[in-house]
N, C-alpha and C. Protein backbone atom coordinates (compact mmCIF):
# COMPACT_ATOMS: atom_id res chain seq x y z
N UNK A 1 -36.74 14.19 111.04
CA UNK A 1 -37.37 14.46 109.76
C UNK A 1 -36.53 15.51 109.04
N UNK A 2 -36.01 15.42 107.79
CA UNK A 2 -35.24 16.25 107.03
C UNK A 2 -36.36 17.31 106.63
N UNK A 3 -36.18 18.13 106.18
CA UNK A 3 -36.86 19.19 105.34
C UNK A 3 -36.08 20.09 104.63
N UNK A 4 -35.64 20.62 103.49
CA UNK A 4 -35.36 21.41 102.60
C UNK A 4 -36.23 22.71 102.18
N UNK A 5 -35.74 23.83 103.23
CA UNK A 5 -36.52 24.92 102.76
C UNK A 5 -35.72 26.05 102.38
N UNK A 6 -36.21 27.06 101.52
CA UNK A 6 -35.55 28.18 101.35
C UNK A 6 -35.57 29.63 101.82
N UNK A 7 -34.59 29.57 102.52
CA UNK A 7 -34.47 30.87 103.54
C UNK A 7 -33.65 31.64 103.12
N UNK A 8 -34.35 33.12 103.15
CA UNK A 8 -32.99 34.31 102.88
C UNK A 8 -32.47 34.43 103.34
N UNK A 9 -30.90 34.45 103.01
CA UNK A 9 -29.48 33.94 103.64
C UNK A 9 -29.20 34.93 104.99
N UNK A 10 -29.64 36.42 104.44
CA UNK A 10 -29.49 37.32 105.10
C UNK A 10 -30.14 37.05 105.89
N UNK A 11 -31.53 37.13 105.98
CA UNK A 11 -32.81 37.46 106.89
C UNK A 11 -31.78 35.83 107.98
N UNK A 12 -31.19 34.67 107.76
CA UNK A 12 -31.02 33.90 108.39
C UNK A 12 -29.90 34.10 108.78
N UNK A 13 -29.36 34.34 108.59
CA UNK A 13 -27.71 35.27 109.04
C UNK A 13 -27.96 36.72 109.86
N UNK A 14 -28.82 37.17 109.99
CA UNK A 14 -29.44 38.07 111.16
C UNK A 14 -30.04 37.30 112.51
N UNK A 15 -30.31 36.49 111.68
CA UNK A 15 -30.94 35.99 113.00
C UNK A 15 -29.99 35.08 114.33
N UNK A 16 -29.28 34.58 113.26
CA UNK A 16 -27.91 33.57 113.70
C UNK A 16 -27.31 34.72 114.71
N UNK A 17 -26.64 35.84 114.19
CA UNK A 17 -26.13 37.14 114.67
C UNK A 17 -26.81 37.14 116.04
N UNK A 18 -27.94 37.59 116.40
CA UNK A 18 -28.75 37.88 117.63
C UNK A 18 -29.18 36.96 118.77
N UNK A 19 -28.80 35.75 118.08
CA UNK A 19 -29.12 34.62 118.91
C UNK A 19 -28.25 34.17 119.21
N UNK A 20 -28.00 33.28 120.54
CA UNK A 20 -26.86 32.73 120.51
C UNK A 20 -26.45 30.95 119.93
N UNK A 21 -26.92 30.56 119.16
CA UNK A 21 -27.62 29.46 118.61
C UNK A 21 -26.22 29.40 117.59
N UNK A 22 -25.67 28.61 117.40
CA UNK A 22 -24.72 28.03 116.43
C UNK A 22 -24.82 27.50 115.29
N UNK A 23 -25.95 26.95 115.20
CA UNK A 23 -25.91 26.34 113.50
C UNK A 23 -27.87 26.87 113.09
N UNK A 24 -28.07 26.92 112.29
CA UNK A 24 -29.30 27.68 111.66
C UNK A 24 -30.55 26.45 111.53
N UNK A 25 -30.08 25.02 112.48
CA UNK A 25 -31.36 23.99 112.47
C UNK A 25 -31.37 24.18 114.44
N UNK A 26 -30.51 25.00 115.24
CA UNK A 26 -30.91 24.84 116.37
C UNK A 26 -31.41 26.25 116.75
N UNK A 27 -31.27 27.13 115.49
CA UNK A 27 -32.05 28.27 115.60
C UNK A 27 -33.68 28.42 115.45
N UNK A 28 -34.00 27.49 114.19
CA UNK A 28 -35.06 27.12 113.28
C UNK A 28 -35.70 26.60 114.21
N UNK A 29 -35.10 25.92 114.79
CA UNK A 29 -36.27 24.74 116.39
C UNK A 29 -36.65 25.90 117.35
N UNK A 30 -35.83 26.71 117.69
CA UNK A 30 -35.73 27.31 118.83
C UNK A 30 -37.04 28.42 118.27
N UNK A 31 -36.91 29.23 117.40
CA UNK A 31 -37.95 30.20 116.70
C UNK A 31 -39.12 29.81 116.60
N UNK A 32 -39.32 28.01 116.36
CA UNK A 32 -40.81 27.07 116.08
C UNK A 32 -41.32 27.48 117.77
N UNK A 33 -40.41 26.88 118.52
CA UNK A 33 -40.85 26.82 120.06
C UNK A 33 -41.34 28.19 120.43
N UNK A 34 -40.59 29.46 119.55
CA UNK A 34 -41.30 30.50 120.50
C UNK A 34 -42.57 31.01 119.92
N UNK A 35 -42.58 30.45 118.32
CA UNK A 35 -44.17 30.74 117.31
C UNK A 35 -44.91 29.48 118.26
N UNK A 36 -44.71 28.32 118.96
CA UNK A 36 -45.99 27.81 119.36
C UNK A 36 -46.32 28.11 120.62
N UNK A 37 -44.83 28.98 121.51
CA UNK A 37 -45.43 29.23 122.84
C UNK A 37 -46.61 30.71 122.46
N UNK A 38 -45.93 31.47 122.14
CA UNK A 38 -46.29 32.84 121.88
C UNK A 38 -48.20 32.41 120.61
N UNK A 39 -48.39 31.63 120.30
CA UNK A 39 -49.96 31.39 119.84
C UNK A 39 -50.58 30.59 120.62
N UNK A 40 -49.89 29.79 121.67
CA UNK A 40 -50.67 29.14 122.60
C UNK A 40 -51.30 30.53 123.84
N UNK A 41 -49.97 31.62 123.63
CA UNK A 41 -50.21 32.35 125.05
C UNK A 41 -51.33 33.74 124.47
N UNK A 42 -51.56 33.63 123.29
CA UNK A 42 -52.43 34.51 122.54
C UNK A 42 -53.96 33.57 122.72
N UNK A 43 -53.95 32.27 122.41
CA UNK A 43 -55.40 31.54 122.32
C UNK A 43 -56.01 31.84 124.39
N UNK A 44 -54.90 31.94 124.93
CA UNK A 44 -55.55 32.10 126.11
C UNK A 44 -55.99 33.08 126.58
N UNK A 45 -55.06 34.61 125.86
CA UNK A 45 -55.87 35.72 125.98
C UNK A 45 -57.16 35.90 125.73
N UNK A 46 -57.65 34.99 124.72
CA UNK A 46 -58.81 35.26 124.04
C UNK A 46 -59.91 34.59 124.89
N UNK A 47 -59.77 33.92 126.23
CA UNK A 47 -60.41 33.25 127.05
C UNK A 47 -61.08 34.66 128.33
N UNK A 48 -60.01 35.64 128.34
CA UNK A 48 -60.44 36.48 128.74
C UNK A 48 -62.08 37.35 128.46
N UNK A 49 -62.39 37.71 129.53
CA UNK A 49 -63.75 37.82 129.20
C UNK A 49 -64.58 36.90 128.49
N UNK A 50 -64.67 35.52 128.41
CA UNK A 50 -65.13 34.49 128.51
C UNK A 50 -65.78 33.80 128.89
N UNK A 51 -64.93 33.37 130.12
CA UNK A 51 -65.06 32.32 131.23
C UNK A 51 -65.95 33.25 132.34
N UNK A 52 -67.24 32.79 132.41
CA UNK A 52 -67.77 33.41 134.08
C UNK A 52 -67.34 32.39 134.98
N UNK A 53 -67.07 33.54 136.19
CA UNK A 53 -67.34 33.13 137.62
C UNK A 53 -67.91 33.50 138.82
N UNK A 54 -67.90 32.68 139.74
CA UNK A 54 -68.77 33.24 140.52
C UNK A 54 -68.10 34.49 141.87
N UNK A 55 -68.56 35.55 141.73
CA UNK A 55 -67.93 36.73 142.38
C UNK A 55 -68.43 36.56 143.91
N UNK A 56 -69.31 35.13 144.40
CA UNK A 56 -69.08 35.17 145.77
C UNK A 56 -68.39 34.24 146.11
N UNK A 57 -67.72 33.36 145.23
CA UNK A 57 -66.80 32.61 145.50
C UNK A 57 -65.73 32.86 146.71
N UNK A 58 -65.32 32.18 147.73
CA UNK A 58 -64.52 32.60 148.63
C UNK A 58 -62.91 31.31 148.53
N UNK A 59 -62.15 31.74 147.80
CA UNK A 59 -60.65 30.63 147.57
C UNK A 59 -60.45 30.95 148.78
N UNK A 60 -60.25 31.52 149.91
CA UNK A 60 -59.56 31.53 151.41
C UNK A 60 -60.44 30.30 151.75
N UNK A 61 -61.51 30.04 151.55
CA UNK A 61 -61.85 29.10 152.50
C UNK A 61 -61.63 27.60 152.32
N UNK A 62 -60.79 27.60 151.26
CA UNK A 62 -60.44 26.21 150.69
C UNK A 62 -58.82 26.18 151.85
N UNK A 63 -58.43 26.97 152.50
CA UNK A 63 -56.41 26.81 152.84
C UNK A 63 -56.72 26.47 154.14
N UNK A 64 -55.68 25.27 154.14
CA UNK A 64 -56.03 24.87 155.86
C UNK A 64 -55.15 25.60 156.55
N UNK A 65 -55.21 25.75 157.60
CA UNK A 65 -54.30 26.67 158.89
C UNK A 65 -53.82 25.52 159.77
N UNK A 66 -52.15 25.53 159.77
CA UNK A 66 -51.31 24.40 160.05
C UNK A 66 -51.06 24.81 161.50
């Protein structure tokens, strides 16, 4: 998919600089991937204090002994 957007040359020429990324569409991908990891890894913080469980739960007793 093409897209035509307008980016400050600078602000994109800084970024080129710090990264090691060669052309400014394998930078642009690479920056998307870390805005959707980095809001996926925020929606899960928010699960914190959430989710109950049960505090007599025992996970040892689920591991078999080989």
């Amino acid at each position: 998919m093409v897209t035509t957007l307008e980016i400050d040359k600078t602000l994109l020429q800084e970024a080129l600089d710090l990264s090691n990324h060669s052309t400014p569409t394998t930078l642009i991908e690479a920056a998307l991937r870390e805005y959707i990891q980095r809001r996926k890894q925020l929606k899960i913080l928010e699960l914190f204090g959430a989710i109950d469980y049960d505090e007599d739960y025992n996970y040892k007793q689920q591991r078999q002994t080989l």
